[in-house]
C-alpha atoms as a PDB file:
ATOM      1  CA  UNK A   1      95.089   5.977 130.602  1.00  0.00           C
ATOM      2  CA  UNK A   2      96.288   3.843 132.834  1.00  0.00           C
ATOM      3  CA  UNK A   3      99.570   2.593 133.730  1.00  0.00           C
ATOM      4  CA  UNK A   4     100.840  -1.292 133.810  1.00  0.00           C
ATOM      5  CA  UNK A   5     104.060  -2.881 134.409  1.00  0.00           C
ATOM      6  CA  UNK A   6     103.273  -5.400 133.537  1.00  0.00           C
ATOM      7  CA  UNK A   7      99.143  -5.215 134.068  1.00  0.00           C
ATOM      8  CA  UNK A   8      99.075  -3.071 137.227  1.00  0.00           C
ATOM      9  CA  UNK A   9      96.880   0.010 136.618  1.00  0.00           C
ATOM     10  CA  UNK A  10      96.131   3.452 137.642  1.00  0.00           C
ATOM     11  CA  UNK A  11      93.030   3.909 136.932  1.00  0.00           C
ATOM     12  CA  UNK A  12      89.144   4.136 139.430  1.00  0.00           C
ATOM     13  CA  UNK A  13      87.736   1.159 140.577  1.00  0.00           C
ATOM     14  CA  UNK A  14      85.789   1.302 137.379  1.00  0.00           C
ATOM     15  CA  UNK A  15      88.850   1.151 135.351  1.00  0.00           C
ATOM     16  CA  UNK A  16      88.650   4.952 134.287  1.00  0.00           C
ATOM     17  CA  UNK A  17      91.825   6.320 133.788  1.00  0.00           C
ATOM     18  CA  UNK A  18      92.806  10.154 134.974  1.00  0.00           C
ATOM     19  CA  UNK A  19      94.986  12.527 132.830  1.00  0.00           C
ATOM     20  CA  UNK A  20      96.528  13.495 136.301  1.00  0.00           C
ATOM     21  CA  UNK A  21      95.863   7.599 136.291  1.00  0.00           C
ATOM     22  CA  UNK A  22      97.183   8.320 136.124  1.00  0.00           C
ATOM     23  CA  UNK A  23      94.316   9.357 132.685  1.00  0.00           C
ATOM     24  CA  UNK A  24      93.092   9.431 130.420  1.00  0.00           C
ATOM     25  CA  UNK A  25      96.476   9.428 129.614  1.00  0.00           C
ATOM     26  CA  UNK A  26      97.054   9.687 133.122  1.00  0.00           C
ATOM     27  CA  UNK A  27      97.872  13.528 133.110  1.00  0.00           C
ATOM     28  CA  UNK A  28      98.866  14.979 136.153  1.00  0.00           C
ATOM     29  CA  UNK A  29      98.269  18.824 135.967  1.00  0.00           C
ATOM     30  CA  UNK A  30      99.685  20.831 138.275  1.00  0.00           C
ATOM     31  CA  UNK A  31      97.941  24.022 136.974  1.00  0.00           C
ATOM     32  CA  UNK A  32      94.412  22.654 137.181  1.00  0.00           C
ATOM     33  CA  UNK A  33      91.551  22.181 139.637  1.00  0.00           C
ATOM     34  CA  UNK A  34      89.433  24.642 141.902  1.00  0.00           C
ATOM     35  CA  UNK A  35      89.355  25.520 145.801  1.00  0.00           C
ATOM     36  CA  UNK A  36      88.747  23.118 147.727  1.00  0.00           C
ATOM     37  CA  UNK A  37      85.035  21.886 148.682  1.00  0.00           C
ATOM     38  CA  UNK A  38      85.450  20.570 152.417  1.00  0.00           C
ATOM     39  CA  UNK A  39      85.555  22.512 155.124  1.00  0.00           C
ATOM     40  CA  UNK A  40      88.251  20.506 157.210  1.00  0.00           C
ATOM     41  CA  UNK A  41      90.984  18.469 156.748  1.00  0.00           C
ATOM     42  CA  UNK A  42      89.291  14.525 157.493  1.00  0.00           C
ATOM     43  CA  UNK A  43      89.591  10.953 157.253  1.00  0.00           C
ATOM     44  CA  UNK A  44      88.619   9.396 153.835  1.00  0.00           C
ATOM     45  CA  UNK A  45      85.304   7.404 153.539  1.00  0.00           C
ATOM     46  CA  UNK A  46      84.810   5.703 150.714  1.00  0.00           C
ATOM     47  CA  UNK A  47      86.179   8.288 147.994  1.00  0.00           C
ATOM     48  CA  UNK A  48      86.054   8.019 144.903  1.00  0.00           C
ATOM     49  CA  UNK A  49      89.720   6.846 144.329  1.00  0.00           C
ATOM     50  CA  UNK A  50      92.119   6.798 141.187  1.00  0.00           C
ATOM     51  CA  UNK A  51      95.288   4.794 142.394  1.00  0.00           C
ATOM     52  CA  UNK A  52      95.286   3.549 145.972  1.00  0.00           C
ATOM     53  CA  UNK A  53      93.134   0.455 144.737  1.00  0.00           C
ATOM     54  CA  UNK A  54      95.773  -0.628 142.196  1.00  0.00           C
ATOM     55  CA  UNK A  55      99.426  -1.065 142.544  1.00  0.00           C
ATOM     56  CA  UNK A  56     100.734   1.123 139.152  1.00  0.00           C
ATOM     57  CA  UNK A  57     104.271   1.257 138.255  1.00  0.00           C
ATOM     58  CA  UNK A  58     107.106   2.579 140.303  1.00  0.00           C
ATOM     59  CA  UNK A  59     107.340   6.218 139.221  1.00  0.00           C
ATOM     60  CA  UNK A  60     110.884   5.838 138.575  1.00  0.00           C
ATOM     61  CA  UNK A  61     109.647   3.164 135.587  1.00  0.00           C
ATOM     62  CA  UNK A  62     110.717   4.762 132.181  1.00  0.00           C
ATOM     63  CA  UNK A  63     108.073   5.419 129.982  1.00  0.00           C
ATOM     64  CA  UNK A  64     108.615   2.825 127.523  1.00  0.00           C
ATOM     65  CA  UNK A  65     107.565   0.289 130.110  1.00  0.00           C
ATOM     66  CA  UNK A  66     104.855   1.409 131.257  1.00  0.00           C
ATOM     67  CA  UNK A  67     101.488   0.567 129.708  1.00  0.00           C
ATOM     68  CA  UNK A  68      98.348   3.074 130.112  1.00  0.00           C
ATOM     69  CA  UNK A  69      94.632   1.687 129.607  1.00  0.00           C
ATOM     70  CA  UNK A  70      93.209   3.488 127.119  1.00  0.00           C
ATOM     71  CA  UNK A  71      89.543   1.557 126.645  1.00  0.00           C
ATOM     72  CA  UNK A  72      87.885  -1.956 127.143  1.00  0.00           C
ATOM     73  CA  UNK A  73      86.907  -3.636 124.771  1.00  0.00           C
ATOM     74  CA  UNK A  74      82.880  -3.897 125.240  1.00  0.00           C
ATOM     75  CA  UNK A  75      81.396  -5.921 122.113  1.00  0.00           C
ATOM     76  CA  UNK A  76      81.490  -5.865 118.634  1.00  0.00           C
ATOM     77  CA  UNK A  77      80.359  -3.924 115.944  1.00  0.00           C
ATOM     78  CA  UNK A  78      79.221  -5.133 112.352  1.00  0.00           C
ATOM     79  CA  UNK A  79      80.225  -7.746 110.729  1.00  0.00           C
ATOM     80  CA  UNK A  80      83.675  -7.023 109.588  1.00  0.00           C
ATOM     81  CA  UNK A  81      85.531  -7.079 113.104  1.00  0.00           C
ATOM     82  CA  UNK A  82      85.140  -3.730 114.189  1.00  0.00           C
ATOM     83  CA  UNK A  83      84.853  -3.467 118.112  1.00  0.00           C
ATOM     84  CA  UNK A  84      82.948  -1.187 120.086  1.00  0.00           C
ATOM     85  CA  UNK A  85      85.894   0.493 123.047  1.00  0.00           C
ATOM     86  CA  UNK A  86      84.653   2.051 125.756  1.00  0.00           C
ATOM     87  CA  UNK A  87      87.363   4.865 126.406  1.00  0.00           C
ATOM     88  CA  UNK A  88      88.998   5.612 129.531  1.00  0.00           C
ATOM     89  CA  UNK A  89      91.232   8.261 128.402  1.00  0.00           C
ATOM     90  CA  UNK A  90      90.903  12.073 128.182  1.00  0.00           C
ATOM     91  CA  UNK A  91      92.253  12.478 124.418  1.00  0.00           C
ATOM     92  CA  UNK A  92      89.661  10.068 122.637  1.00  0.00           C
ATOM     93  CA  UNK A  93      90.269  11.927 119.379  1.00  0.00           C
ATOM     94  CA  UNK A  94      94.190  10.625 119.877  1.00  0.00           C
ATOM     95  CA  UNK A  95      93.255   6.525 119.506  1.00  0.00           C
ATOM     96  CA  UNK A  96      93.192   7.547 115.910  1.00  0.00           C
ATOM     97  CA  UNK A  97      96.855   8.363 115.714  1.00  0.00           C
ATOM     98  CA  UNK A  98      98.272   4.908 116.906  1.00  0.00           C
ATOM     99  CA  UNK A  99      99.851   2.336 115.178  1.00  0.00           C
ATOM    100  CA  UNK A 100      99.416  -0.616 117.821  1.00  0.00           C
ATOM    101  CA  UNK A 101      98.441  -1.446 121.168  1.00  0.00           C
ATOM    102  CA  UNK A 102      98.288  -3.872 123.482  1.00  0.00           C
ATOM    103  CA  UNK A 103      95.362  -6.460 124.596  1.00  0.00           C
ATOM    104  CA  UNK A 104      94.827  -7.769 128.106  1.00  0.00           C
ATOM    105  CA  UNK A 105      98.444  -7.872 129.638  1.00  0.00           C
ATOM    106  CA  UNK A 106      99.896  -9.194 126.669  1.00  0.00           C
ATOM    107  CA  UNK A 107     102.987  -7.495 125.801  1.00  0.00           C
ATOM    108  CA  UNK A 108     103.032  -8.431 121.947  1.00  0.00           C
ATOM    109  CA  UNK A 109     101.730  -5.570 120.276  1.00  0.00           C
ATOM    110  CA  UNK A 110      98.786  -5.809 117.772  1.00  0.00           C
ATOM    111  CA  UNK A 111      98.083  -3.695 114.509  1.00  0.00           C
ATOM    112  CA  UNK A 112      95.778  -0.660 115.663  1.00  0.00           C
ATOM    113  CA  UNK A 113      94.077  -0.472 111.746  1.00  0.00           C
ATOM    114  CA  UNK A 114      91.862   1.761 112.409  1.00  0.00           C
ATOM    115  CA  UNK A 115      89.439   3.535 114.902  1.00  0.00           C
ATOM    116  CA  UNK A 116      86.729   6.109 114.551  1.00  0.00           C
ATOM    117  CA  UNK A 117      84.337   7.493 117.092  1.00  0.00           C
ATOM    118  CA  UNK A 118      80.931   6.312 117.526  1.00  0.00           C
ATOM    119  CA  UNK A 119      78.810   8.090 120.324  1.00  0.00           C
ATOM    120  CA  UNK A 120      80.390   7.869 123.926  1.00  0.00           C
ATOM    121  CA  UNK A 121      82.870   4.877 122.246  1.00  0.00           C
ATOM    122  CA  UNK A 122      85.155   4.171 119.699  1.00  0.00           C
ATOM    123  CA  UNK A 123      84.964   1.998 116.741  1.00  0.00           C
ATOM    124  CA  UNK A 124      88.704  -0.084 116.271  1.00  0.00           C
ATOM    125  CA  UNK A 125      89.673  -2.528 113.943  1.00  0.00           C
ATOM    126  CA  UNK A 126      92.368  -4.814 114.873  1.00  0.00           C
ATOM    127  CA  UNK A 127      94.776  -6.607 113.110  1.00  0.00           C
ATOM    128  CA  UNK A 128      93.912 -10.070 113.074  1.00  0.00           C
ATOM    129  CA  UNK A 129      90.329  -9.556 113.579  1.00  0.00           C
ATOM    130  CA  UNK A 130      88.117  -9.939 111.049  1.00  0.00           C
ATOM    131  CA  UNK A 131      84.650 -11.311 112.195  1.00  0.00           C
ATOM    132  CA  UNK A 132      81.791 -10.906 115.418  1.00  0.00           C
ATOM    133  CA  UNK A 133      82.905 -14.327 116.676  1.00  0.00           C
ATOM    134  CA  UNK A 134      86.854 -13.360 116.597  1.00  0.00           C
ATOM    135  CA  UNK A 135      86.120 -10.119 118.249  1.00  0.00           C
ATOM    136  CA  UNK A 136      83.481 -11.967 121.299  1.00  0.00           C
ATOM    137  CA  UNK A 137      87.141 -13.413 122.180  1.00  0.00           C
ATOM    138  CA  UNK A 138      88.216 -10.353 123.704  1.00  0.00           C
ATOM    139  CA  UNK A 139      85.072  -9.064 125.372  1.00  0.00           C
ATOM    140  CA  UNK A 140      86.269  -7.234 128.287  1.00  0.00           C
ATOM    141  CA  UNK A 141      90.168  -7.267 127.696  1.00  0.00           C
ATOM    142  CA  UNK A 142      91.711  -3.425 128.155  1.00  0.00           C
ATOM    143  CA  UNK A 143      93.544  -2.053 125.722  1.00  0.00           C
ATOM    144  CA  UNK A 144      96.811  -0.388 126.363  1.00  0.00           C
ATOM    145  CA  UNK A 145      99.220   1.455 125.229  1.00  0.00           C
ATOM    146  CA  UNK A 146     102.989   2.413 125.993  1.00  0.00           C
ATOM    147  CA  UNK A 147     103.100   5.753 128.050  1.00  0.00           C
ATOM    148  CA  UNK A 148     105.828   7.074 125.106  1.00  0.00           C
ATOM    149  CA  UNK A 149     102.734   6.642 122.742  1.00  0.00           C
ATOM    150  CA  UNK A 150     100.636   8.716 124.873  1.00  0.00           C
ATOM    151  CA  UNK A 151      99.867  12.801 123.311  1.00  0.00           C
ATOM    152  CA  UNK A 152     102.912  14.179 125.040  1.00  0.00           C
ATOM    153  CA  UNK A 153     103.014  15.884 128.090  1.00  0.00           C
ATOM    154  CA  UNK A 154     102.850  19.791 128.499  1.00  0.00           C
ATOM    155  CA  UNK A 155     105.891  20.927 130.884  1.00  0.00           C
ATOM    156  CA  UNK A 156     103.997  21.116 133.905  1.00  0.00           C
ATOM    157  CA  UNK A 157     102.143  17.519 133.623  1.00  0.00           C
ATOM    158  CA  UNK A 158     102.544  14.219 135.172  1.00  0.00           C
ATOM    159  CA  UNK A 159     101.461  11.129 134.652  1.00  0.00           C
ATOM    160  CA  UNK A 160      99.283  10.090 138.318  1.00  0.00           C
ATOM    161  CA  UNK A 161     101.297   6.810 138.987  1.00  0.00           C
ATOM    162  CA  UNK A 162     104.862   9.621 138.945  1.00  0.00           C
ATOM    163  CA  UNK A 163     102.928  11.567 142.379  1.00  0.00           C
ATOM    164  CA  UNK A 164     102.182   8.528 144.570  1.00  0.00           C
ATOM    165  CA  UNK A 165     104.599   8.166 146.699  1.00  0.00           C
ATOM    166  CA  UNK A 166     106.344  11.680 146.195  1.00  0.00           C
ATOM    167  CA  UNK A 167     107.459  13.213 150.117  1.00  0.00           C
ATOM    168  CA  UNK A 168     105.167  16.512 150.760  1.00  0.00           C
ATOM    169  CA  UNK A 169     106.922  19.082 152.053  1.00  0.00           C
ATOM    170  CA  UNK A 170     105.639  22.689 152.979  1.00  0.00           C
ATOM    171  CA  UNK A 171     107.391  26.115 151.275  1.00  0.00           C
ATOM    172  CA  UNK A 172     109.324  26.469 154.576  1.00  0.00           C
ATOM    173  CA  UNK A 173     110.693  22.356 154.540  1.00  0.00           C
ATOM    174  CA  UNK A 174     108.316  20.741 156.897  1.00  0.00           C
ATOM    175  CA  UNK A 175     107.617  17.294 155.987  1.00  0.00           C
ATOM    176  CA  UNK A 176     103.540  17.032 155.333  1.00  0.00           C
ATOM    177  CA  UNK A 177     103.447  13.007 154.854  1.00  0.00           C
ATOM    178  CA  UNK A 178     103.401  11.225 151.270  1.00  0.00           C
ATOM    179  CA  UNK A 179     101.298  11.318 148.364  1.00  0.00           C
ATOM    180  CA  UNK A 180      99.331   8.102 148.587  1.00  0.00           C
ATOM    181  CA  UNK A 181      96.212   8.622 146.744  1.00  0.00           C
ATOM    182  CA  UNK A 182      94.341  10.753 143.868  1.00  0.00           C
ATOM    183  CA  UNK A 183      90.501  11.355 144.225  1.00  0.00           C
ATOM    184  CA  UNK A 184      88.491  12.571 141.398  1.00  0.00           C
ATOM    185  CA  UNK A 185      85.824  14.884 142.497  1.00  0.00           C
ATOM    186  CA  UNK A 186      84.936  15.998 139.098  1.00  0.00           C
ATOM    187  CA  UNK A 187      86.293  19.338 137.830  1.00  0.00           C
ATOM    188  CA  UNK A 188      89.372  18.783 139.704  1.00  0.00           C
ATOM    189  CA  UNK A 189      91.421  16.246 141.312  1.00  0.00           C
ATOM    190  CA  UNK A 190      92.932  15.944 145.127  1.00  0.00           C
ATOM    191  CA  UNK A 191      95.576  14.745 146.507  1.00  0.00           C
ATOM    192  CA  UNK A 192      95.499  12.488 149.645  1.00  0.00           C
ATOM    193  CA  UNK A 193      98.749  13.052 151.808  1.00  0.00           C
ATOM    194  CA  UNK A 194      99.333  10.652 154.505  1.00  0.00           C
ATOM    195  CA  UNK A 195     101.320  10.490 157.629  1.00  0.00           C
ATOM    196  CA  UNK A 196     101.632   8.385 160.223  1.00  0.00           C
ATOM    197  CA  UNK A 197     100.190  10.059 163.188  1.00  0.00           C
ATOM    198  CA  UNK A 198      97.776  12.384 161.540  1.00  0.00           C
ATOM    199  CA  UNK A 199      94.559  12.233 159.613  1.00  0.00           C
ATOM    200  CA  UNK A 200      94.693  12.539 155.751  1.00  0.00           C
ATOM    201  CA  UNK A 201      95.275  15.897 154.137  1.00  0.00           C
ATOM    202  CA  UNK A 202      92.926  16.830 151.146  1.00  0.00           C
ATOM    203  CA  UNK A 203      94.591  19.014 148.852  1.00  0.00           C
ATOM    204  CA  UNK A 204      93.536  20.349 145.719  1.00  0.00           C
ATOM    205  CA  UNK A 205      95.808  20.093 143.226  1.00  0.00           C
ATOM    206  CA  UNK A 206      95.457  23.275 141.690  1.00  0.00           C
ATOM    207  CA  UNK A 207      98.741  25.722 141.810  1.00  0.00           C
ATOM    208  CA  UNK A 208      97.202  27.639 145.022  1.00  0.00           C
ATOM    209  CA  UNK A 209      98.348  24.500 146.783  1.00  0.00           C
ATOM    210  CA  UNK A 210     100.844  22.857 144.523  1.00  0.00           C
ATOM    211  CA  UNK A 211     103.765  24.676 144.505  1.00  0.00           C
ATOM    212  CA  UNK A 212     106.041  22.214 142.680  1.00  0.00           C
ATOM    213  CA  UNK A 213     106.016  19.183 141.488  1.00  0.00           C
ATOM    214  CA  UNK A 214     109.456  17.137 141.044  1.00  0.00           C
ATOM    215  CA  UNK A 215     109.547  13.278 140.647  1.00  0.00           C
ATOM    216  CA  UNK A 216     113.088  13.353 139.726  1.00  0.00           C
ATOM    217  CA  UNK A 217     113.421  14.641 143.238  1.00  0.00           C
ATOM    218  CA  UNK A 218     110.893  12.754 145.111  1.00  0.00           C
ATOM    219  CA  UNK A 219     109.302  15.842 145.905  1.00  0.00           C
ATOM    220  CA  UNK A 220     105.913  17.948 145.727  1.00  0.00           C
ATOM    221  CA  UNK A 221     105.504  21.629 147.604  1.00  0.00           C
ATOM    222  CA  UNK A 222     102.207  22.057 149.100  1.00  0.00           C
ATOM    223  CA  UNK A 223     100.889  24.944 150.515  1.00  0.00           C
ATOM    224  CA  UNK A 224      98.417  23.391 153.079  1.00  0.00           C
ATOM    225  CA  UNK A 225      94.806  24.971 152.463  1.00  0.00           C
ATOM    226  CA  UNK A 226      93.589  27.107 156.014  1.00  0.00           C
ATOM    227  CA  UNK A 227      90.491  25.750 156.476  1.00  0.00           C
ATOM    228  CA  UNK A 228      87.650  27.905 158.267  1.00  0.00           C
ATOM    229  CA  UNK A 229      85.699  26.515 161.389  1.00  0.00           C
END
C-alpha cells in the first residue's frame, strides 16, 4: 500500500505499492532480501523506484493519517456494482477484512461491503454502488486505506515512507548520507543512500547490511557491503 497525506503516495511509478511503499502495505522488512547483485557501488540509471517519484508522508505522520493505496479501481464487473481492483498490496487476502476505504483522495470513507478474489484482482462491492454505469464513475480512482487498518506490523517492519529520510550511519558512527530512495529489484529491496559529495550507495536491505532500523531516532545502521573489483 501506499501512503497519502492527503493523496501523496509511496508507491512505483506504476502505482504498485511495496510492503517495505511503502507496500503492499508498505512493509519495510528489515530481515528480508538477498546479497547484493552489483558489483560496485554506482550512480542510479533509471531504477526501478518505489518512493523518490512521489512525495509520501513525513515519517513522523501518525498512522491514522496516513492513507496506503491498496488497488485501482480498473472496470466493472456484472451487473450488480461489483468492481474489478487491481491490487497493489502484498496481503490481497486482507481487503476482505475491511470495513471502509477511501476513493481517489477523498477523505470520507465509503462502506467496503464486500470483496472476493477473482484471478490476479479483486472483486469489491461498494456502498453506494449498485450498477455498471455507477461503477464507470470511478474508473481509475485508487483505493486507500488508513495505515492503522493495514495487517499490523511484525516488530521488525516499517512502513517505506518511515526510512526515507532516516540519517545512515555505520556500526562505528560515521555518517553514510540519507535514505532517499527504495528500489525493487524483485526478491528483495535496496536502499539508495545519498550524500552530497559521493555517488549513491546500493544497499540491500537484508540484516547483513541493516543493522538497525529506528525512525523514532532518525536513524538506520548500515554495514556498507565490500564490493570486489
Amino acid at each position: 500500500m501506499s501512503p497519502d497525506n492527503p493523496s501523496p503516495d509511496t508507491e512505483t511509478p506504476d502505482g504498485t505499492p511495496r510492503e517495505v511503499e511503502p507496500s503492499g502495505d508498505s512493509h519495510a522488512r528489515s530481515r528480508s532480501g538477498l546479497p547484493p547483485r552489483s558489483t560496485a557501488p554506482r550512480k542510479r540509471r533509471n531504477p526501478r523506484r518505489t518512493l523518490i517519484e512521489t512525495a509520501g508522508p513525513d515519517p513522523d505522520s501518525p498512522l491514522a493519517e496516513v492513507r496506503l493505496t491498496i488497488g485501482v479501481i480498473a472496470g466493472t464487473h456484472g451487473v450488480n456494482g461489483e468492481l474489478k481492483l487491481k491490487v497493489l498490496t502484498d496481503h490481497p487476502e486482507h481487503i476482505p477484512t475491511l470495513e471502509h476505504v477511501y476513493l481517489g483522495v477523498s477523505e470520507t470513507p465509503t462502506r467496503l461491503l464486500g470483496a472476493r478474489p477473482h484471478g490476479d484482482q479483486m472483486l469489491i462491492h461498494l456502498d453506494g454502488i449498485n450498477t455498471p454505469e455507477e461503477g464507470k464513475k470511478l474508473g481509475g480512482l485508487k483505493v486507500r486505506i488508513a495505515a492503522t487498518d493495514a495487517k499490523p506490523l511484525d516488530p521488525d517492519e516499517y512502513f517505506i515512507y518511515q526510512l526515507i529520510g532516516l540519517e545512515a550511519r555505520t556500526e562505528t558512527g560515521n555518517v553514510l548520507g540519507t535514505v532517499t530512495d527504495l528500489i525493487e529489484t524483485g526478491a528483495h529491496d535496496v536502499l539508495v543512500i545519498s550524500a552530497s559529495a559521493t555517488p549513491d550507495l546500493l544497499v540491500p536491505n537484508h540484516p547483513s547490511f541493516v543493522v538497525e532500523i529506528a525512525p523514532e531516532r532518525n536513524l538506520i545502521v548500515i554495514r556498507p557491503p565490500v564490493y570486489q573489483s
